[in-house]
N, C-alpha and C. Protein backbone atom coordinates (compact mmCIF):
# COMPACT_ATOMS: atom_id res chain seq x y z
N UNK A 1 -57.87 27.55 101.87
CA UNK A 1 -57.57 27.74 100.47
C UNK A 1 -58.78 27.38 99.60
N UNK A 2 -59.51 26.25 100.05
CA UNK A 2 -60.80 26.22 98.81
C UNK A 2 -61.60 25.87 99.94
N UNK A 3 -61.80 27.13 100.78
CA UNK A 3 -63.29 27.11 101.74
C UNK A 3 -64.46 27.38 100.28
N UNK A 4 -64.09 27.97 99.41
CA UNK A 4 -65.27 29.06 98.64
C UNK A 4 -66.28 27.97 98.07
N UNK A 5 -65.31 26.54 98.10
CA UNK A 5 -65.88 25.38 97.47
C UNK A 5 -67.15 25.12 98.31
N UNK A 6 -67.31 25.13 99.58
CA UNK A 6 -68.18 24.90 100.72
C UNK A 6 -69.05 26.28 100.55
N UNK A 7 -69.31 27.54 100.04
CA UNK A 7 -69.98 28.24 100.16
C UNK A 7 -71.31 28.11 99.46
N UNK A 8 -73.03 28.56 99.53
CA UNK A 8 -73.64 28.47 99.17
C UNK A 8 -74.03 29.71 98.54
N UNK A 9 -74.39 30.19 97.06
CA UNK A 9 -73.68 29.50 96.15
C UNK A 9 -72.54 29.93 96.22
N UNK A 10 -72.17 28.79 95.35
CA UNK A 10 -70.07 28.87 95.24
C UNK A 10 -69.82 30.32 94.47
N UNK A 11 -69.00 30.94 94.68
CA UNK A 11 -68.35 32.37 93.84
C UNK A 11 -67.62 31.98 92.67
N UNK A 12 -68.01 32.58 91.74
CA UNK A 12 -66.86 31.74 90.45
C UNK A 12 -67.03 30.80 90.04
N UNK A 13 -66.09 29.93 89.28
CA UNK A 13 -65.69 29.29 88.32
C UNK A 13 -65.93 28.25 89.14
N UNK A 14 -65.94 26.67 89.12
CA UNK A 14 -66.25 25.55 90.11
C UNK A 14 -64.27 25.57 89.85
N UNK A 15 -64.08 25.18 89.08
CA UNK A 15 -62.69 24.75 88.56
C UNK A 15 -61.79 26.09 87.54
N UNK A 16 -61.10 25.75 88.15
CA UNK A 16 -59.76 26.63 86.94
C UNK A 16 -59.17 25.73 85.75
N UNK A 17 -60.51 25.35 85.22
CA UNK A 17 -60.00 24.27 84.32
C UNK A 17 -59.45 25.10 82.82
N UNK A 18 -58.70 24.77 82.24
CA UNK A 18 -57.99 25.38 80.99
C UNK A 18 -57.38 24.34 79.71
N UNK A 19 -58.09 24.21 79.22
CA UNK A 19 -57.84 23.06 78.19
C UNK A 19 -56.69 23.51 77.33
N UNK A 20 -55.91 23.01 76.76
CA UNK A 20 -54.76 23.10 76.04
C UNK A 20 -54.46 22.44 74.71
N UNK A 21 -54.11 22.66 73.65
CA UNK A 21 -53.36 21.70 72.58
C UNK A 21 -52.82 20.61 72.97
N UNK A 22 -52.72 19.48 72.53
CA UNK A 22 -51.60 18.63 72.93
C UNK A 22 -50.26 18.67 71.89
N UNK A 23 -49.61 18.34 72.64
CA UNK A 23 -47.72 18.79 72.06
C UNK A 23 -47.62 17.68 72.83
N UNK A 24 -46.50 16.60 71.83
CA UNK A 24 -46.43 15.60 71.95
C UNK A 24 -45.02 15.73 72.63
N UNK A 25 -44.09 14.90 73.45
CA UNK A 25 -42.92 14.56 73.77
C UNK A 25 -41.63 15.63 73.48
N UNK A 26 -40.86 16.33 73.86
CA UNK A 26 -39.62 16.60 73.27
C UNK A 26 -39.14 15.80 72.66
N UNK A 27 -38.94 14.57 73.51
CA UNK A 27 -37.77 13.31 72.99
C UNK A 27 -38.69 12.52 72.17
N UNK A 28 -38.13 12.68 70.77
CA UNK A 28 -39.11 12.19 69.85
C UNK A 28 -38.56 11.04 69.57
N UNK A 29 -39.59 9.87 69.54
CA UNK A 29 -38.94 8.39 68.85
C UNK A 29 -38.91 8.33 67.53
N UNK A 30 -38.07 7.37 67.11
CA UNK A 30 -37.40 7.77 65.82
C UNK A 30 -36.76 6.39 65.67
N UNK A 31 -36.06 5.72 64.21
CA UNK A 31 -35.36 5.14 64.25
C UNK A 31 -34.39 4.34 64.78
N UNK A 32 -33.50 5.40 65.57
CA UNK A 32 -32.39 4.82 66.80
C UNK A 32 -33.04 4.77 67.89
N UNK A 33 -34.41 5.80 68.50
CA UNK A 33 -34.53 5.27 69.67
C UNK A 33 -36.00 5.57 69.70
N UNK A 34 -36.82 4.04 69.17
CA UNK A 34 -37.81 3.92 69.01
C UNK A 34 -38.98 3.36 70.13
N UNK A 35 -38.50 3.09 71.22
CA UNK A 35 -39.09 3.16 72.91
C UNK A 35 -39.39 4.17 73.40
N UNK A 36 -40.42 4.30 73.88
CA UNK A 36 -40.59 4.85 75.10
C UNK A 36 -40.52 4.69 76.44
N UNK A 37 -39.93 5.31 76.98
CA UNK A 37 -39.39 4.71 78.74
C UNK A 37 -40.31 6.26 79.71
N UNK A 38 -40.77 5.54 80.67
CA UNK A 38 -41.74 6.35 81.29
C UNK A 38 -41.15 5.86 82.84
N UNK A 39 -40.74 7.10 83.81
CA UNK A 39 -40.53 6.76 84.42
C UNK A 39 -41.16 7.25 85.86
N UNK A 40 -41.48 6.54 86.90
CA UNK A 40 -41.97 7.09 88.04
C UNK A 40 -41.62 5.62 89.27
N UNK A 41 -42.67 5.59 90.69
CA UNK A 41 -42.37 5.16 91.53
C UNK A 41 -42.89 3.87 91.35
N UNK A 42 -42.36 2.99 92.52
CA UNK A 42 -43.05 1.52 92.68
C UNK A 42 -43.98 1.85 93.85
N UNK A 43 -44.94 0.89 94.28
CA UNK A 43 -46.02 1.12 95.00
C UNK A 43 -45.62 0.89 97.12
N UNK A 44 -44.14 0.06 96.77
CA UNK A 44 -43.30 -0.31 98.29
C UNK A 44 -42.99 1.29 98.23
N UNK A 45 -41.92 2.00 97.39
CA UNK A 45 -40.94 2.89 97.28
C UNK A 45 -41.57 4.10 97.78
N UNK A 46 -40.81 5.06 98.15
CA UNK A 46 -41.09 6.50 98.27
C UNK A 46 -39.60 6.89 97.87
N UNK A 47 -39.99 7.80 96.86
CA UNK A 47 -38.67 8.88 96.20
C UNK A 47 -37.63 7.69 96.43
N UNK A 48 -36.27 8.26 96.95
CA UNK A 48 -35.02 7.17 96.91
C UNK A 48 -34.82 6.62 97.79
N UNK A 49 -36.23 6.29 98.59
CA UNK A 49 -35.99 5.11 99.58
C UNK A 49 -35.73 5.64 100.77
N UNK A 50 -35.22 6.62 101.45
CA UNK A 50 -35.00 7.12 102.79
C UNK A 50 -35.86 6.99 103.66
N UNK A 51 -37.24 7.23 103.37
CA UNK A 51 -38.16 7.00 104.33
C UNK A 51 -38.91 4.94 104.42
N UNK A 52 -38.74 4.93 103.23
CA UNK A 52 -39.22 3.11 103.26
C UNK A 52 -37.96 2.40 103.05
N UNK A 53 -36.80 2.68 102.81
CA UNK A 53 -35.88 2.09 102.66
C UNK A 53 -35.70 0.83 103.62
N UNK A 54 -35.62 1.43 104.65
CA UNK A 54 -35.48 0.80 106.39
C UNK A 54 -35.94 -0.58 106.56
N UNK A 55 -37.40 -0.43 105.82
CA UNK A 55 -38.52 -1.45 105.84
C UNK A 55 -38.80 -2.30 105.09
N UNK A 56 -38.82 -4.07 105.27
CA UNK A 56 -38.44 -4.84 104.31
C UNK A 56 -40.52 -4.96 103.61
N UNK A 57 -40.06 -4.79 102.29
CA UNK A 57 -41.32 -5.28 101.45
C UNK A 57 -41.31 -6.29 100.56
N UNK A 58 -42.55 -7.15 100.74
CA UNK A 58 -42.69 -8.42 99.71
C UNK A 58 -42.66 -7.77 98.13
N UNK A 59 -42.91 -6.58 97.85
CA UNK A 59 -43.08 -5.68 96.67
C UNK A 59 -41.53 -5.30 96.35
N UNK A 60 -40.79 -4.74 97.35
CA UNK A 60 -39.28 -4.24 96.79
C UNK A 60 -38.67 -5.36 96.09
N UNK A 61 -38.14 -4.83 94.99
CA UNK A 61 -37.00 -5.99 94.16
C UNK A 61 -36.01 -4.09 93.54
N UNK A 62 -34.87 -4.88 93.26
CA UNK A 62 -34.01 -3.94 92.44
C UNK A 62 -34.64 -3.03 91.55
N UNK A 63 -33.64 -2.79 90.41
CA UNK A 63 -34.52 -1.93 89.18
C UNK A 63 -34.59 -2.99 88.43
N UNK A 64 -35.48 -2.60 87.57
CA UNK A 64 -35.28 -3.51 86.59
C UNK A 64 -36.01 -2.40 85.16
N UNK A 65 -35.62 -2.83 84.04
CA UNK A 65 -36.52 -2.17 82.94
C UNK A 65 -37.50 -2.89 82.51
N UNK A 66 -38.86 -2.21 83.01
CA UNK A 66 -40.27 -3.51 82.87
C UNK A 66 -40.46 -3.35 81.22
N UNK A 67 -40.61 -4.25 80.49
CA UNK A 67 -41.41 -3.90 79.11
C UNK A 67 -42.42 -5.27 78.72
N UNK A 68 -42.89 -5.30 78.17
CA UNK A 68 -44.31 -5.93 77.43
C UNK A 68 -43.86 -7.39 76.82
N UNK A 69 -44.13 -8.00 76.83
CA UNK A 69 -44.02 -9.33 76.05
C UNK A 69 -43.63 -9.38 74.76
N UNK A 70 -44.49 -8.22 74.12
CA UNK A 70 -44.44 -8.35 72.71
C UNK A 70 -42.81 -7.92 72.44
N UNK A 71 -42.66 -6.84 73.24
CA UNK A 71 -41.26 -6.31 73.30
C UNK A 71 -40.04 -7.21 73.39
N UNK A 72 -40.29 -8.05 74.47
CA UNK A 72 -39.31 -8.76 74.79
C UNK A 72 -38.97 -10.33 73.76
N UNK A 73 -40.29 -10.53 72.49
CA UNK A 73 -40.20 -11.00 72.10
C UNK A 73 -39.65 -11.00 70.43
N UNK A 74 -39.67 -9.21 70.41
CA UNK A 74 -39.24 -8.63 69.29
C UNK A 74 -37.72 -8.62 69.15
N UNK A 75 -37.24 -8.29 70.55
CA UNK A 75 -35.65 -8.15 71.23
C UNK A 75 -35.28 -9.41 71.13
N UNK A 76 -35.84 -10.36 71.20
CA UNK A 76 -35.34 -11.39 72.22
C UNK A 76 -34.72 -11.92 73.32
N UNK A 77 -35.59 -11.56 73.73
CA UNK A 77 -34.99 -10.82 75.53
C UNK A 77 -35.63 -12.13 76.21
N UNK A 78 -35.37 -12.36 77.31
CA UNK A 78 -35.66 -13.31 78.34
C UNK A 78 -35.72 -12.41 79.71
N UNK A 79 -36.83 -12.62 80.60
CA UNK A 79 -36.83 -12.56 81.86
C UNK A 79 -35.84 -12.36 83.02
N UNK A 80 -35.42 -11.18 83.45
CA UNK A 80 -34.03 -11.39 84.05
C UNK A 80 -33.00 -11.08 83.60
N UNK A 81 -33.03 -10.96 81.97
CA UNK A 81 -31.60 -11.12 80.96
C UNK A 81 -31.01 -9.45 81.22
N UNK A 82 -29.91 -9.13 81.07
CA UNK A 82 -29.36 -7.96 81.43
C UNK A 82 -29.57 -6.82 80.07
N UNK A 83 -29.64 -6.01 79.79
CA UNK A 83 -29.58 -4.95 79.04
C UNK A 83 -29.00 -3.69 79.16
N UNK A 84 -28.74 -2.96 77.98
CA UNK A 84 -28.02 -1.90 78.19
C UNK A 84 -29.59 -0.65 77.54
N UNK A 85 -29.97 0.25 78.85
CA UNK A 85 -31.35 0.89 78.00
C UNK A 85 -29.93 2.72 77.50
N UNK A 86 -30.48 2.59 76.50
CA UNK A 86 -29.07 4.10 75.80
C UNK A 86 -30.45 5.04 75.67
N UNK A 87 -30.54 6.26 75.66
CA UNK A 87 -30.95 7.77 75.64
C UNK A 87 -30.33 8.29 74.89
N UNK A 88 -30.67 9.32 74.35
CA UNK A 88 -29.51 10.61 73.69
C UNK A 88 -28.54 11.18 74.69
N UNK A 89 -29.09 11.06 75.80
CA UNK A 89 -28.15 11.64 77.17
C UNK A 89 -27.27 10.43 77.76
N UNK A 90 -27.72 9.24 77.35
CA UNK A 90 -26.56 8.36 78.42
C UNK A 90 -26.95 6.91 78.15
N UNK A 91 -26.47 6.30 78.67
CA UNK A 91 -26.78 4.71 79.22
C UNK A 91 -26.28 4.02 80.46
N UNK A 92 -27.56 2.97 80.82
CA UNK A 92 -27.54 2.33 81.89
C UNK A 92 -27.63 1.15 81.23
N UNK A 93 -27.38 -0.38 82.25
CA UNK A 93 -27.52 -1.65 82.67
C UNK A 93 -28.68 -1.66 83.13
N UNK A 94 -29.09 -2.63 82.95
CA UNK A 94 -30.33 -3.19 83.77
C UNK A 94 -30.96 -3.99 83.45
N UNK A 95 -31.46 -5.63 84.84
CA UNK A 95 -32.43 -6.61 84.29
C UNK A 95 -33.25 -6.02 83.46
N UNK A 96 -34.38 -7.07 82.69
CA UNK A 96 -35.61 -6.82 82.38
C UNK A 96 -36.59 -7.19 82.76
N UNK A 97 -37.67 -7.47 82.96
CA UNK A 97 -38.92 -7.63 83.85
C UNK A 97 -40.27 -7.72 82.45
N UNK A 98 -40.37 -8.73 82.49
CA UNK A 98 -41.50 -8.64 81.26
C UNK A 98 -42.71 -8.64 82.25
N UNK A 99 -43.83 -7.87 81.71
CA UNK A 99 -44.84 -7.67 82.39
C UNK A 99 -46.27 -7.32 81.49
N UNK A 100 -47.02 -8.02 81.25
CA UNK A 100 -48.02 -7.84 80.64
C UNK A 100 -49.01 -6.72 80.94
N UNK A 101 -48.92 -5.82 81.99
CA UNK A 101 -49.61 -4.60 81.75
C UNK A 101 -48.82 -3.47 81.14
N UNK A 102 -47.92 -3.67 80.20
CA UNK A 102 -47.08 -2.70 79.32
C UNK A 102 -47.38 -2.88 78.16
N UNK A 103 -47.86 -1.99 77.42
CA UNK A 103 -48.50 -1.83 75.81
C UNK A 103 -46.94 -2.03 75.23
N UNK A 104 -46.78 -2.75 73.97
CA UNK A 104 -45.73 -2.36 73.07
C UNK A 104 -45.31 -1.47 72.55
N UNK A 105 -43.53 -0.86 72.90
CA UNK A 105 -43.12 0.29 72.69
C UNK A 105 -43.05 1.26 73.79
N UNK A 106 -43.81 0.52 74.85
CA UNK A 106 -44.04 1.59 76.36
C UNK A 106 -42.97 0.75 77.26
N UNK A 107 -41.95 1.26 78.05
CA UNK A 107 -41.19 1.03 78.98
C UNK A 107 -41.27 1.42 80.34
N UNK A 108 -40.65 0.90 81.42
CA UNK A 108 -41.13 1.24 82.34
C UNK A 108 -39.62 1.43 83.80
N UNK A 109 -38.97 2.53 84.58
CA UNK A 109 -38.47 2.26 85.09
C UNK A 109 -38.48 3.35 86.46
N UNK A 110 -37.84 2.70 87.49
CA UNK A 110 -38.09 4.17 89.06
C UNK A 110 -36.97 4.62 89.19
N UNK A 111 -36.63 5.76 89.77
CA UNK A 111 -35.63 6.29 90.35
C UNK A 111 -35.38 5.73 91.67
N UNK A 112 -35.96 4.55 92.20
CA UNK A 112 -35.63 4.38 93.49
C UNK A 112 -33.99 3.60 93.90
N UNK A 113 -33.66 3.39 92.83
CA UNK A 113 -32.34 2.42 93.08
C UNK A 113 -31.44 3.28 92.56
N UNK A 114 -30.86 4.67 92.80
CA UNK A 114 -29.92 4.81 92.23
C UNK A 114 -28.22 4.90 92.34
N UNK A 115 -28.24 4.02 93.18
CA UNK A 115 -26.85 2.90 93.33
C UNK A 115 -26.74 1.99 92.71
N UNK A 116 -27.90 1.57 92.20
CA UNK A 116 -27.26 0.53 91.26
C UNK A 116 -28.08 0.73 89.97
N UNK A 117 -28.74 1.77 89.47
CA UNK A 117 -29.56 1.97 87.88
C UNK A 117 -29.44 3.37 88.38
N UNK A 118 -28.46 4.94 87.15
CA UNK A 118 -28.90 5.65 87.56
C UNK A 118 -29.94 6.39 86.47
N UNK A 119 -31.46 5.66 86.60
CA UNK A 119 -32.14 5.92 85.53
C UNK A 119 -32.34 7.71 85.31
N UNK A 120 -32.04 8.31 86.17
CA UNK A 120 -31.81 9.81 85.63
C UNK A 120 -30.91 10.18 84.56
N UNK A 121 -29.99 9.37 84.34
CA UNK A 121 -29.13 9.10 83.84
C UNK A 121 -29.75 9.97 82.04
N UNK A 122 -30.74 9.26 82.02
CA UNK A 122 -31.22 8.76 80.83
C UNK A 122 -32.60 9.42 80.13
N UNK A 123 -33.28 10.65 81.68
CA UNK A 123 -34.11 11.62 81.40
C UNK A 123 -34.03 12.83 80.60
N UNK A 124 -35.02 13.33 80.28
CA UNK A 124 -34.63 14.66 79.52
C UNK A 124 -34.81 16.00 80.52
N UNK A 125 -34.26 16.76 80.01
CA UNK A 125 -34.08 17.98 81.33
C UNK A 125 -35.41 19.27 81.24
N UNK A 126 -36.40 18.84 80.11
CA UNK A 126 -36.90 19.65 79.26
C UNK A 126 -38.16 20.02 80.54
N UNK A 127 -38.67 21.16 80.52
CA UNK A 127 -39.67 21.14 81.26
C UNK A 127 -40.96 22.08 80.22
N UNK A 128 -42.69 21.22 80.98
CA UNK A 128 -43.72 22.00 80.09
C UNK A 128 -43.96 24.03 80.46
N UNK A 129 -43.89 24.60 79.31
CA UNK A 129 -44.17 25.39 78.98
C UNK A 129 -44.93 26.28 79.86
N UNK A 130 -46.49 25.46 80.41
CA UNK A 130 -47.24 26.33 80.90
C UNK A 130 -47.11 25.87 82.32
N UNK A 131 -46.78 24.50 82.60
CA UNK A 131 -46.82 23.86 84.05
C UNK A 131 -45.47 24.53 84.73
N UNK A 132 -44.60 24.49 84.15
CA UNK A 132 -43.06 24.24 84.49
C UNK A 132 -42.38 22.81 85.56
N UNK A 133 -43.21 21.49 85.49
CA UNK A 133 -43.14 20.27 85.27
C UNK A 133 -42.26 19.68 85.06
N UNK A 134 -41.19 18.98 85.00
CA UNK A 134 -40.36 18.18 83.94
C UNK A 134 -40.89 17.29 83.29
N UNK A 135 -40.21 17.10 82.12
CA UNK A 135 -40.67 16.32 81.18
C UNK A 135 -40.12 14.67 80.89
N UNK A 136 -40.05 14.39 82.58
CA UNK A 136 -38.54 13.08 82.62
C UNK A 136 -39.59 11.82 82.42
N UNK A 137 -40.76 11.74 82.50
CA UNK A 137 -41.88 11.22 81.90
C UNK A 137 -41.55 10.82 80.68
N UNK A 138 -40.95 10.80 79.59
CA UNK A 138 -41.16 10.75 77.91
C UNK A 138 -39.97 10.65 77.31
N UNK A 139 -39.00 9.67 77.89
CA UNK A 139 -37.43 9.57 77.32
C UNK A 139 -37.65 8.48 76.71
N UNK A 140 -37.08 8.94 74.72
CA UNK A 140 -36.71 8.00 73.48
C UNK A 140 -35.58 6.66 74.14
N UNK A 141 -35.85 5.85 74.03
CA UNK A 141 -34.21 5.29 74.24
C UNK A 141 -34.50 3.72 73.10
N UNK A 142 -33.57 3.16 73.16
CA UNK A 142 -33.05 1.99 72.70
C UNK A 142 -32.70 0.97 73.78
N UNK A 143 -32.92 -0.07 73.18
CA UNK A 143 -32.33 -1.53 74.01
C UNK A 143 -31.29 -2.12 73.24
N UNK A 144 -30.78 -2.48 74.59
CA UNK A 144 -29.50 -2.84 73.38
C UNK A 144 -28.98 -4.60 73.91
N UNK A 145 -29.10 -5.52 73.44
CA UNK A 145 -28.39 -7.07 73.71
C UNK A 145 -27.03 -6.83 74.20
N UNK A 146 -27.05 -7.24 75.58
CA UNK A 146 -25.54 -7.25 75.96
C UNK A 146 -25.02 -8.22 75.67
N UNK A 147 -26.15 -10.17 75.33
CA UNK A 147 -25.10 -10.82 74.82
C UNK A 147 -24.72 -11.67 76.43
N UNK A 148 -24.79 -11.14 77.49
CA UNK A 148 -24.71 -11.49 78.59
C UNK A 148 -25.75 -12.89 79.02
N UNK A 149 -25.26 -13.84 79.69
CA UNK A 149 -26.08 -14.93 79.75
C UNK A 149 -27.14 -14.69 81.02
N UNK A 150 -29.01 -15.45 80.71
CA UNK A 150 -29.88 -14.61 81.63
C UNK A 150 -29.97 -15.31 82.83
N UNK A 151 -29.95 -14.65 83.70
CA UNK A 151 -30.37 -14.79 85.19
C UNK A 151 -31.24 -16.05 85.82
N UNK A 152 -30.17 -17.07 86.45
CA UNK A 152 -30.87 -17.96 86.66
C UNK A 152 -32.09 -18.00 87.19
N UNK A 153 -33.17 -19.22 86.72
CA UNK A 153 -34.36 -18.49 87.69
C UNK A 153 -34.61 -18.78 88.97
N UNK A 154 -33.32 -19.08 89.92
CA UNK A 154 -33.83 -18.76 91.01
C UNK A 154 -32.99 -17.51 91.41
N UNK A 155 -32.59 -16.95 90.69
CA UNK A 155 -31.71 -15.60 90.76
C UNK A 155 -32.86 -14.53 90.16
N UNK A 156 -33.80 -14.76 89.18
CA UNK A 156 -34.49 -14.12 88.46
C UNK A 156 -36.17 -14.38 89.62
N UNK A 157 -36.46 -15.42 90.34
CA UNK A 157 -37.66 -15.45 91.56
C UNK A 157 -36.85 -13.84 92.58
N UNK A 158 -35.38 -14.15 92.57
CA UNK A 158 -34.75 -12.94 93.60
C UNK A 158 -34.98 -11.25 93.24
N UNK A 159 -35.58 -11.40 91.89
CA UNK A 159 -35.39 -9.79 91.59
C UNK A 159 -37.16 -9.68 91.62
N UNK A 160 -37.99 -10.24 91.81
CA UNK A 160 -39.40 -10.20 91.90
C UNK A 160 -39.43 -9.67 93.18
């Protein structure tokens, strides 16, 4: 498929590169749901676990919804403490996980647990234009205080 790359000289273009506009999000933040939740894998995980499932990792813990300090300090959220994350499409439960490589306003969660978080739940169905991609990358949502008392911390060392 890209022998032509190895040819001397190369035929064509080096790259099929095609620059584009940027077009920001479908799910636009706004007032009611002024987060962004970005979602993809953990570094133990593959997809929903079938193939690493099997295999115990110092890295696997549950889901949790990772967000930023600043976040959790705006919420008043605690480490562990339970939450409800709402979408225009739905809502889930889920610890929280404060984590200092999350900018404020940026969220963070996997599809690998979905027996117990079904963060699809909470994606948008929208796909890009020219890629045909989904766009489950860029879901608005809200946090919401359940009010629920937080996770002891040796219950909260258990979800690390």
């Amino acid at each position: 498929m890209h022998s032509r790359l190895w040819e001397d000289p190369m035929p064509g273009n080096r790259v099929p590169f095609i620059p584009v506009d940027h077009d920001p999000p479908v799910d636009r933040l706004d007032d009611d749901y002024p987060i962004r939740l970005t979602t993809g894998r953990r570094l133990d995980s593959y997809n929903t676990g079938v193939q690493t499932g099997g295999y115990t990792s110092p890295l696997r813990r549950g889901e949790t919804l990772v967000i930023s300090p600043e976040d959790a300090a705006t919420y008043e959220l605690a480490d562990g403490e339970r939450v409800r994350v709402v979408s225009r499409r739905g809502s889930v439960e889920a610890p929280i996980r404060v984590e200092e490589s999350l900018r404020p306003g940026l969220t963070f969660m996997t599809l690998h647990f979905q027996d117990d978080v079904a963060t699809n739940l909470l994606t948008i169905d929208a796909t890009d234009p020219k890629s045909g991609t989904a766009e489950f990358k860029a879901t608005a949502i809200r946090i919401e205080k359940l009010g629920a008392p937080v996770v002891a911390a040796a219950a909260a060392a258990a979800i690390d």
